[in-house]
Protein backbone atom coordinates (compact mmCIF):
# COMPACT_ATOMS: atom_id res chain seq x y z
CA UNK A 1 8.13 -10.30 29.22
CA UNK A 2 9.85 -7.22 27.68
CA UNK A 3 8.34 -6.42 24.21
CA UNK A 4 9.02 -3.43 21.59
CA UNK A 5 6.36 -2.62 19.35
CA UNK A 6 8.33 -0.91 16.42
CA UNK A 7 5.69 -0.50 13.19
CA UNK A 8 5.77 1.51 9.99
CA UNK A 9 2.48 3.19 9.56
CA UNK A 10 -0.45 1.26 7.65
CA UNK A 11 -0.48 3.80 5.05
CA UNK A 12 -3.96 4.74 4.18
CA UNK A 13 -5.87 3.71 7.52
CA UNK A 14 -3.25 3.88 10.89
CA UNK A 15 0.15 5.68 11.62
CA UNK A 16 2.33 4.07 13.26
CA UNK A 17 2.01 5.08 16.98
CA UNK A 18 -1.78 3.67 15.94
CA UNK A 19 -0.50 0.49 15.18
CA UNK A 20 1.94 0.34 17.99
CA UNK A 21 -1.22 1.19 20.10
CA UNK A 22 -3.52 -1.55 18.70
CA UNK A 23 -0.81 -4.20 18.40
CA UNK A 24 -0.23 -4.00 22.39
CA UNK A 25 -4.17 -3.79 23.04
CA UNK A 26 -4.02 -7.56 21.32
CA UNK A 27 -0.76 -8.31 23.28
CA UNK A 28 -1.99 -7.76 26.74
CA UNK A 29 -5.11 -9.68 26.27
CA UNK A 30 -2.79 -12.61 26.19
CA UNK A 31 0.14 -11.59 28.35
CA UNK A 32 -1.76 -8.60 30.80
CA UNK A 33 1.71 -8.32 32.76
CA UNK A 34 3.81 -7.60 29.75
CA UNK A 35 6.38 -4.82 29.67
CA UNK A 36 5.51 -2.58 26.28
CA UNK A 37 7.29 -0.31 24.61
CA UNK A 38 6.01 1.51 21.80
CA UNK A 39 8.24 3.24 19.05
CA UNK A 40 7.32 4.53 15.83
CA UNK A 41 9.02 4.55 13.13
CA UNK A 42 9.35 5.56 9.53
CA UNK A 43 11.83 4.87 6.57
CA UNK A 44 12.20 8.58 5.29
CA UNK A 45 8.85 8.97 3.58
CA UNK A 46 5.57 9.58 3.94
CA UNK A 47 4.78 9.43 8.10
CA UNK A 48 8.71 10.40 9.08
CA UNK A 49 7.95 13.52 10.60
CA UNK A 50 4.97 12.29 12.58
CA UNK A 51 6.59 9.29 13.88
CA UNK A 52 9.96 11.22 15.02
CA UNK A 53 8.05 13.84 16.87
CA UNK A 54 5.78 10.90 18.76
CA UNK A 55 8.87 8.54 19.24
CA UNK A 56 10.74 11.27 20.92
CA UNK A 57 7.83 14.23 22.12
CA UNK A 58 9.06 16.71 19.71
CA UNK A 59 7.70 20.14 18.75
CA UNK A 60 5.28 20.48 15.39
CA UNK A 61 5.70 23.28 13.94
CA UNK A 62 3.47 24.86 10.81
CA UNK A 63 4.60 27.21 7.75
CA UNK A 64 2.86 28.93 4.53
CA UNK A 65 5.01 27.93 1.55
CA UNK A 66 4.35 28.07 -2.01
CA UNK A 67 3.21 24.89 -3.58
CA UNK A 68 5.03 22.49 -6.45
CA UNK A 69 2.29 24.81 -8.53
CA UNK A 70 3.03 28.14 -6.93
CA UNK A 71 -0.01 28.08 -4.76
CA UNK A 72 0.10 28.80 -0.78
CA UNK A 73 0.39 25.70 0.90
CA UNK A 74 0.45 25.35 4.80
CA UNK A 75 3.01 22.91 5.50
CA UNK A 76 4.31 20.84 8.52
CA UNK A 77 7.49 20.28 9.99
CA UNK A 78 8.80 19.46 13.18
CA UNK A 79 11.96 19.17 15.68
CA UNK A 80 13.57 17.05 18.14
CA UNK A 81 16.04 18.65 20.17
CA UNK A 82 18.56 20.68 18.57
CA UNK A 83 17.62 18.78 14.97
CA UNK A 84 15.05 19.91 12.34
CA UNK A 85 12.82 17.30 10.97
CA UNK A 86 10.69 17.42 7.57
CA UNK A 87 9.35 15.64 4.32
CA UNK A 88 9.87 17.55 1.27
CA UNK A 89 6.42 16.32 0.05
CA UNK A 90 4.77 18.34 2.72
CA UNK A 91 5.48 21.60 0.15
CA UNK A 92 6.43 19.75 -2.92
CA UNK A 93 4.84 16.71 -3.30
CA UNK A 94 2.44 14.44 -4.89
CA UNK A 95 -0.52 14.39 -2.39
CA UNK A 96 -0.95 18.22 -2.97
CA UNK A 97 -2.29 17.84 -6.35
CA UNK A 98 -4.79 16.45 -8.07
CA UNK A 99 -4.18 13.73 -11.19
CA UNK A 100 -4.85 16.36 -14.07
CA UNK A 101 -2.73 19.06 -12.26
CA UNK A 102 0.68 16.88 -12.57
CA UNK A 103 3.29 18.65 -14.77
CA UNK A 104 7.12 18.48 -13.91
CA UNK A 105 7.59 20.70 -16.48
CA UNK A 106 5.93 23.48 -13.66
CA UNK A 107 6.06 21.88 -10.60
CA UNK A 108 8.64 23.52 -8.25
CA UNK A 109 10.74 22.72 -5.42
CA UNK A 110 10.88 26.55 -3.90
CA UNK A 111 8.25 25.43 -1.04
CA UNK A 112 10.72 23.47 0.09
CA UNK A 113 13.70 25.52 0.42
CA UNK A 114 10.92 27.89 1.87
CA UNK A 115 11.25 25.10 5.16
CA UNK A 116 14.76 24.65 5.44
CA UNK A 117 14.84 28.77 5.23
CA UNK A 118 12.16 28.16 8.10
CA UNK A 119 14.18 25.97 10.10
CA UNK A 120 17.24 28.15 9.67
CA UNK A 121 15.50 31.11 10.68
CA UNK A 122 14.37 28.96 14.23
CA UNK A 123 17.73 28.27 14.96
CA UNK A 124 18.27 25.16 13.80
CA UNK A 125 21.65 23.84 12.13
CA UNK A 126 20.87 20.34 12.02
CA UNK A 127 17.79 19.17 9.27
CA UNK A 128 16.49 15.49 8.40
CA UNK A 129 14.85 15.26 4.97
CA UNK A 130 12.73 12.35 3.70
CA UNK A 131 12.23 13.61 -0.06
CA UNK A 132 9.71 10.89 -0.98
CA UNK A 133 6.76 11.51 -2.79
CA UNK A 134 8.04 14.06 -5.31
CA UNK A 135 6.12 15.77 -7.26
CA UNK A 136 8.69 17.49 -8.91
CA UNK A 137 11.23 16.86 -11.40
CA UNK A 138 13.66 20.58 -11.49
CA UNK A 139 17.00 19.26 -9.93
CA UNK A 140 16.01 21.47 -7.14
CA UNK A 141 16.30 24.70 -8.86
CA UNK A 142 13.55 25.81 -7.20
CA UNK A 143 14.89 24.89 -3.98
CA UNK A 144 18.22 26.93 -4.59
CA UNK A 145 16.36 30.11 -5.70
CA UNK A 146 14.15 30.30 -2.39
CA UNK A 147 17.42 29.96 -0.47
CA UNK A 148 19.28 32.48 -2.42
CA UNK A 149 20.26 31.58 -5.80
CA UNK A 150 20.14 33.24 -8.98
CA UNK A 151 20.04 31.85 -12.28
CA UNK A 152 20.33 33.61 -16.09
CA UNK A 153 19.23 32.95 -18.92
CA UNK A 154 21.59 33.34 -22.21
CA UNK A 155 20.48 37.02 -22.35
CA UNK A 156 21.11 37.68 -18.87
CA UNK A 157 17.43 37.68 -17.65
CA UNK A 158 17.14 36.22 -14.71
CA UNK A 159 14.88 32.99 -14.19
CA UNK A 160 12.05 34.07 -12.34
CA UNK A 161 11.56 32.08 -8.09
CA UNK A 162 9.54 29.36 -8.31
CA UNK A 163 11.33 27.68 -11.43
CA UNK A 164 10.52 23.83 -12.74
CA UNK A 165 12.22 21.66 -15.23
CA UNK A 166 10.61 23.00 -17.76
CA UNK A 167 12.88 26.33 -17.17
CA UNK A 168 16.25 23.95 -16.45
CA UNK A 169 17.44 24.07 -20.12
CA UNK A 170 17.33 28.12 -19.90
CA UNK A 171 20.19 28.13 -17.49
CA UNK A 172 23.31 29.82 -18.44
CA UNK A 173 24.71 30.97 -15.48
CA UNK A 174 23.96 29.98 -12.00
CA UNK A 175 24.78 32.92 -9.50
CA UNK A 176 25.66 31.09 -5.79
CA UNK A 177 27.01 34.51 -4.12
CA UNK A 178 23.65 35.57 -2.36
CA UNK A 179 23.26 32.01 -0.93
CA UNK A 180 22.29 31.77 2.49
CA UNK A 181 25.15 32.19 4.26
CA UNK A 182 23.45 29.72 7.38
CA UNK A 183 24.09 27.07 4.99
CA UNK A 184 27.89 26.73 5.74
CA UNK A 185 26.93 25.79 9.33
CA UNK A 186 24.28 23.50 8.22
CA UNK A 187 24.55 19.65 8.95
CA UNK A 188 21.70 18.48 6.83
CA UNK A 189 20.82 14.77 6.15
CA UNK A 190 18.45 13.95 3.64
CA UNK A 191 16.82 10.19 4.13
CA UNK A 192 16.68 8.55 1.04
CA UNK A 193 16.88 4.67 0.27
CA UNK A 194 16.89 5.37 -3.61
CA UNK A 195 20.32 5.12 -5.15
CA UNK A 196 19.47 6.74 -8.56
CA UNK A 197 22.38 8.59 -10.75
CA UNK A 198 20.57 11.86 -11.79
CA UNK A 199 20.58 11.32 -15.45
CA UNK A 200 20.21 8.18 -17.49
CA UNK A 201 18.50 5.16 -18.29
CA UNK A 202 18.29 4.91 -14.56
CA UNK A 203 17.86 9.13 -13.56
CA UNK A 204 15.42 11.14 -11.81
CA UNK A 205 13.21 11.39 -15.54
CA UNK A 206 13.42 7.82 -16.57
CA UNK A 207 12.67 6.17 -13.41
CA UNK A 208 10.14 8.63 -11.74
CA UNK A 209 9.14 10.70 -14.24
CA UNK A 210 5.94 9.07 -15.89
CA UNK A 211 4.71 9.13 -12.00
CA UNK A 212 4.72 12.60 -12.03
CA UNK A 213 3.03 13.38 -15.70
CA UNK A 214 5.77 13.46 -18.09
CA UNK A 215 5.10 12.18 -21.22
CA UNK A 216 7.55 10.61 -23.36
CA UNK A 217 8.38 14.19 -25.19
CA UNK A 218 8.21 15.89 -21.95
CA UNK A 219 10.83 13.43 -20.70
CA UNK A 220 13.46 14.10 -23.05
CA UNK A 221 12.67 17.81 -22.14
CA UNK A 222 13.67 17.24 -19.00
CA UNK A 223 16.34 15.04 -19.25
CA UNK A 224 18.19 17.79 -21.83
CA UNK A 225 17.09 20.51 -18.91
CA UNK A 226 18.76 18.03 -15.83
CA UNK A 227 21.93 17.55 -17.83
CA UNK A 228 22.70 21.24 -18.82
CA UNK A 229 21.50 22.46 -15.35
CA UNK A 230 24.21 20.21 -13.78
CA UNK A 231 26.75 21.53 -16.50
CA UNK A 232 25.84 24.75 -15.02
CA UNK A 233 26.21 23.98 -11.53
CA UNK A 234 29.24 21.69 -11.61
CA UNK A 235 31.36 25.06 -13.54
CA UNK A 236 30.03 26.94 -10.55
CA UNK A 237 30.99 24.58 -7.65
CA UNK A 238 33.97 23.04 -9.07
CA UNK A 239 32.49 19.85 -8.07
CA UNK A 240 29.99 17.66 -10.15
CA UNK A 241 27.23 15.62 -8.13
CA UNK A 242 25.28 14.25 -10.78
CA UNK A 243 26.83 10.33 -10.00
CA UNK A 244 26.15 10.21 -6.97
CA UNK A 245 24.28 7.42 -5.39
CA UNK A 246 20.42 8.67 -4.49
CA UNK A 247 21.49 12.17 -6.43
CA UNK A 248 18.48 11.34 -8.96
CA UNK A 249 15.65 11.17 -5.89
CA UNK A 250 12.62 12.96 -6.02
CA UNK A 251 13.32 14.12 -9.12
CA UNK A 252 17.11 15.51 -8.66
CA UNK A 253 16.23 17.27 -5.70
CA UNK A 254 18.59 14.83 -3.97
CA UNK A 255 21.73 16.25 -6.06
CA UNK A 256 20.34 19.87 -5.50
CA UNK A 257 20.43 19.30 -1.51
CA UNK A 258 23.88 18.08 -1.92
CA UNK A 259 24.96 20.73 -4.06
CA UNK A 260 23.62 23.98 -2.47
CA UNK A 261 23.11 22.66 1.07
CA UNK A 262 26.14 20.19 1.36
CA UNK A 263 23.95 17.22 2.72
CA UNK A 264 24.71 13.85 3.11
CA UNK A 265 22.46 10.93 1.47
CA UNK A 266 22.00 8.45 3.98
CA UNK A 267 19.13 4.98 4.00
CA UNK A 268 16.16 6.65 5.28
CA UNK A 269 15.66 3.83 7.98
CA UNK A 270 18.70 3.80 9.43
CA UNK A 271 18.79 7.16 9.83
CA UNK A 272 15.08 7.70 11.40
CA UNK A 273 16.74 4.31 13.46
CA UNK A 274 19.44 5.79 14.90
CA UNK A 275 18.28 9.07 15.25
CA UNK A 276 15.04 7.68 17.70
CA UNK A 277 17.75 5.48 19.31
CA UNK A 278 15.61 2.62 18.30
CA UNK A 279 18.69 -0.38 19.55
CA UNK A 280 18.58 0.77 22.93
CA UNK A 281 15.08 -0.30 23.27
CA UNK A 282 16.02 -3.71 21.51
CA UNK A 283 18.73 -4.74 24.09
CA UNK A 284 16.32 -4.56 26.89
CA UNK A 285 13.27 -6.43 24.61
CA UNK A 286 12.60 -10.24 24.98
CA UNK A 287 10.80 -9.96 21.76
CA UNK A 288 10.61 -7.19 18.63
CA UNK A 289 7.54 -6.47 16.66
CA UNK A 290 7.32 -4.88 13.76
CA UNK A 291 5.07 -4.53 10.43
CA UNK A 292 3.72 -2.69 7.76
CA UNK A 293 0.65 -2.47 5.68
CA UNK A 294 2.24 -4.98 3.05
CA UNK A 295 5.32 -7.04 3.06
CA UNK A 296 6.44 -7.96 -0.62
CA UNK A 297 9.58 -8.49 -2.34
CA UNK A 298 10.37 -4.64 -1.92
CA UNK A 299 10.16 -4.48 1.62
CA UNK A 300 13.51 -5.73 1.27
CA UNK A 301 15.07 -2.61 -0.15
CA UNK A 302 15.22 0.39 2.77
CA UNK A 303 11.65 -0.63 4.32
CA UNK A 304 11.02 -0.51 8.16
CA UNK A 305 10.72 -4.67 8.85
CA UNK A 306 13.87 -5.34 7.23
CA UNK A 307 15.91 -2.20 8.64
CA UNK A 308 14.79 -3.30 12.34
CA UNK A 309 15.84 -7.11 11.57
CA UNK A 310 19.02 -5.23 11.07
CA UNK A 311 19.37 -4.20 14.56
CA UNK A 312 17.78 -7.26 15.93
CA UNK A 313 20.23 -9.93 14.23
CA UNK A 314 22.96 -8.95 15.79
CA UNK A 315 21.66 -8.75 19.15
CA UNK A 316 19.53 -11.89 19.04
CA UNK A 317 16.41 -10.57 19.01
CA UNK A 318 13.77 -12.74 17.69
CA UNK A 319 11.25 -10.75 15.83
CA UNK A 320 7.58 -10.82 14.41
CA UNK A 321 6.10 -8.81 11.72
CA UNK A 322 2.48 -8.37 11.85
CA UNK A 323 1.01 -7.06 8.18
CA UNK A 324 -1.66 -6.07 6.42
CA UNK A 325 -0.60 -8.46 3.10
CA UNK A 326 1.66 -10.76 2.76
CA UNK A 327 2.89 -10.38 -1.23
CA UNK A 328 5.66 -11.92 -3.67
CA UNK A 329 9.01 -12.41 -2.37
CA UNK A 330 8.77 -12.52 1.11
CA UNK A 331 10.53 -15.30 1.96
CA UNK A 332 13.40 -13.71 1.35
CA UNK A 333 12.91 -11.54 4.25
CA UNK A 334 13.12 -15.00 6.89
CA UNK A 335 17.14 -14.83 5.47
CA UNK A 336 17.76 -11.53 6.54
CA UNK A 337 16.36 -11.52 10.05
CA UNK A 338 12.70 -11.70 10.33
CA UNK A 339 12.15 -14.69 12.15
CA UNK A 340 7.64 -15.11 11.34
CA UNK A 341 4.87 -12.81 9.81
CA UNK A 342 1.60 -12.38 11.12
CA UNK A 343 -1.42 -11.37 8.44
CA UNK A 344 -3.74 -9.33 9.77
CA UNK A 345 -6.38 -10.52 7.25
CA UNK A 346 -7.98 -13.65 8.98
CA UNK A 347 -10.27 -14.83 6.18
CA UNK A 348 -11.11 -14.26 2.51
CA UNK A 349 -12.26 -10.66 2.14
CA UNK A 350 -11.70 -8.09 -0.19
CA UNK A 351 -9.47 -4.83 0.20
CA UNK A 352 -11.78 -2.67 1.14
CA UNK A 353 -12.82 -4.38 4.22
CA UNK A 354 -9.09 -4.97 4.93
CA UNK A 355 -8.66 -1.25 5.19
CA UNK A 356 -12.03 -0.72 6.92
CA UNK A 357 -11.46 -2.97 9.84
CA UNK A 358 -7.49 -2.50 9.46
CA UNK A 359 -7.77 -1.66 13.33
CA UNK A 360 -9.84 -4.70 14.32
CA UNK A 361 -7.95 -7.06 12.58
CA UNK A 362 -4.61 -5.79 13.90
CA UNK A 363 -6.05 -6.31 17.51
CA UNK A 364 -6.60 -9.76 16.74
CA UNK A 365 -3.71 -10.88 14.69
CA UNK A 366 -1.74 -9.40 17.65
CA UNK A 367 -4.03 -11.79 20.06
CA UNK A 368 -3.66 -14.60 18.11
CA UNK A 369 0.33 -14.19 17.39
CA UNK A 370 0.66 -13.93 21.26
CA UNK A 371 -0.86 -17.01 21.62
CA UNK A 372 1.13 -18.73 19.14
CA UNK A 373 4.31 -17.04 21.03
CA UNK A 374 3.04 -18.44 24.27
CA UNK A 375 2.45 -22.25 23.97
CA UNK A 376 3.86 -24.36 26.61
CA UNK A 377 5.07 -21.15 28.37
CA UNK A 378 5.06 -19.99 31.84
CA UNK A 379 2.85 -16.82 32.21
């Protein structure tokens, strides 16, 4: 029997090459003769870069930035081949700061223009971007300045590096001329499964702003910032990105890459998908398994179970998601290609010992799928 193991990471206790691992430790205690192939995966956010380098034995790589506060921050990226892979919230994002420290109206993206500078200064012309997990909320102003741009105030001042959206609204003149000139050659992706305008009910500040630390007052700020600072950049370009699907993600830095670095916005799972080459592995499989810490009603929308049922539908795969928690709306998920789901929680217990023996339990509800799977079956 020919099985793929294909997991999101349990966020909080395993990655994903960890629940690969322990998934095929309960598989082989069943079937000891099985075929196994392991291959994490990711949807564009938090574990992306990790699960990319494992999947395909890229190179890590490690460098200082400035935080979405201005202070140094060491942060990781890696590569694959001739292609550049790294989340935005490793210099920008959430994680980095503590509860009271949130304020969009400060919080930059410079640290991560700082990586893509990185990544252009290695050689590389090809970047994936999972921007989840933003801390930020500047359009990616800052992002532009630490890859060349200039902006001006209404006196002609210029905005000093490291600006946030509480400095959007000062704009009065964006200056694109000392851009990196790399950038023309750049093929950049960014892996997004958010299809938020920029502004609006429905915009970067609205959606994801309260998240971040904005107030009510400090969202109107920035809203009024985002809108002028796209009037600005649209006169500059000629071309006006604030519409476009996923432009509003991470807090506009989605219609900043788009803007200064020409990238596409593309669902984070099928790119990280067909980037590890992910169906190749599928044709040869007798059986898929998949999971993630909880299935729900939004696993539906750009989450790794339902982007691999994607790629096993057509090709008749049957597959089995093995999870943490099964929540509201799942059943939804049997229409659109998972064929059963496997708890890993095997009697009444409460979250903390869920996440405490996460890698027990996974073991077991791997053993005991198996033997469901087998019944009545030849060994």
């Amino acid at each position: 029997m020919k099985i793929v193991i294909a997991s999101d990471s349990y966020k909080g206790t395993n990655t994903s090459w960890r629940v690969a691992s322990l998934i095929e430790e309960g598989i082989v205690k069943v079937v000891p003769q099985a075929q196994i192939t392991k291959v994490p995966v990711a949807d564009g956010g938090e574990g992306t870069v990790d699960a990319i380098l494992t999947a395909l034995d890229g190179e890590e790589h490690k460098v200082m930035v400035k935080g979405p506060l201005w202070a140094p921050k060491e942060a990781l990226w890696g590569s694959a081949g001739d292609t550049a892979v790294m989340e935005m919230a490793e210099a920008s994002g959430l994680p980095i700061l503590k509860g009271e420290e949130l304020n969009p109206l400060k919080a930059t993206t410079y640290g991560t223009g700082e990586m893509i500078r990185e990544a252009l200064d290695r050689g590389f012309r090809k970047i994936i971007i999972g921007i989840g997990g933003s801390a930020t909320n500047d359009g990616g102003m800052g992002m532009a300045q630490a890859l060349g741009a200039r902006f001006y105030d209404s006196e002609g001042k210029e905005i000093p590096e490291g600006a946030g959206g509480g400095d959007l609204a000062r704009v009065a003149q964006a200056d694109l001329s000392g851009l990196d000139p790399r950038l023309t050659e750049l093929s950049m992706t960014v892996a997004c499964d958010v299809t938020n305008p920029l502004l609006g009910k429905e915009g970067a500040t609205y959606t994801y702003g309260k998240q971040k630390g904005a107030t009510p007052e400090m969202q109107k700020e920035l809203e009024g910032g985002l809108a002028s600072y796209a009037d600005i950049l649209a006169e500059s370009l000629g071309e006006d990105y604030r519409n476009k699907p996923g432009a509003g993600a991470a807090g506009g830095l989605g219609f900043g890459l788009v803007a200064i670095c020409g990238a596409e916005i593309r669902s984070g799972i099928k790119t990280i998908l067909d980037f590890i080459g992910l169906d190749e592995h599928i044709k040869e499989a007798d059986l898929v398994i998949t999971g993630e810490g909880k299935i729900d009603g939004q696993s539906l929308y750009g989450k790794v179970p339902v982007g691999i049922a994607e790629r096993c539908q057509p090709l008749n795969k049957p597959l089995l998601a093995i999870v943490g928690d099964i929540g509201p709306g799942t059943e939804k998920a049997y229409e659109l290609g998972i064929d059963s789901i496997m708890s890993t929680v095997n009697k009444a217990m409460p979250l903390k010992d869920a996440l405490d023996n996460s890698s027990e339990l996974l073991v077991e509800a791997a053993e005991r799928a198996m033997r469901m799977i087998m019944i009545g079956t030849e060994l």
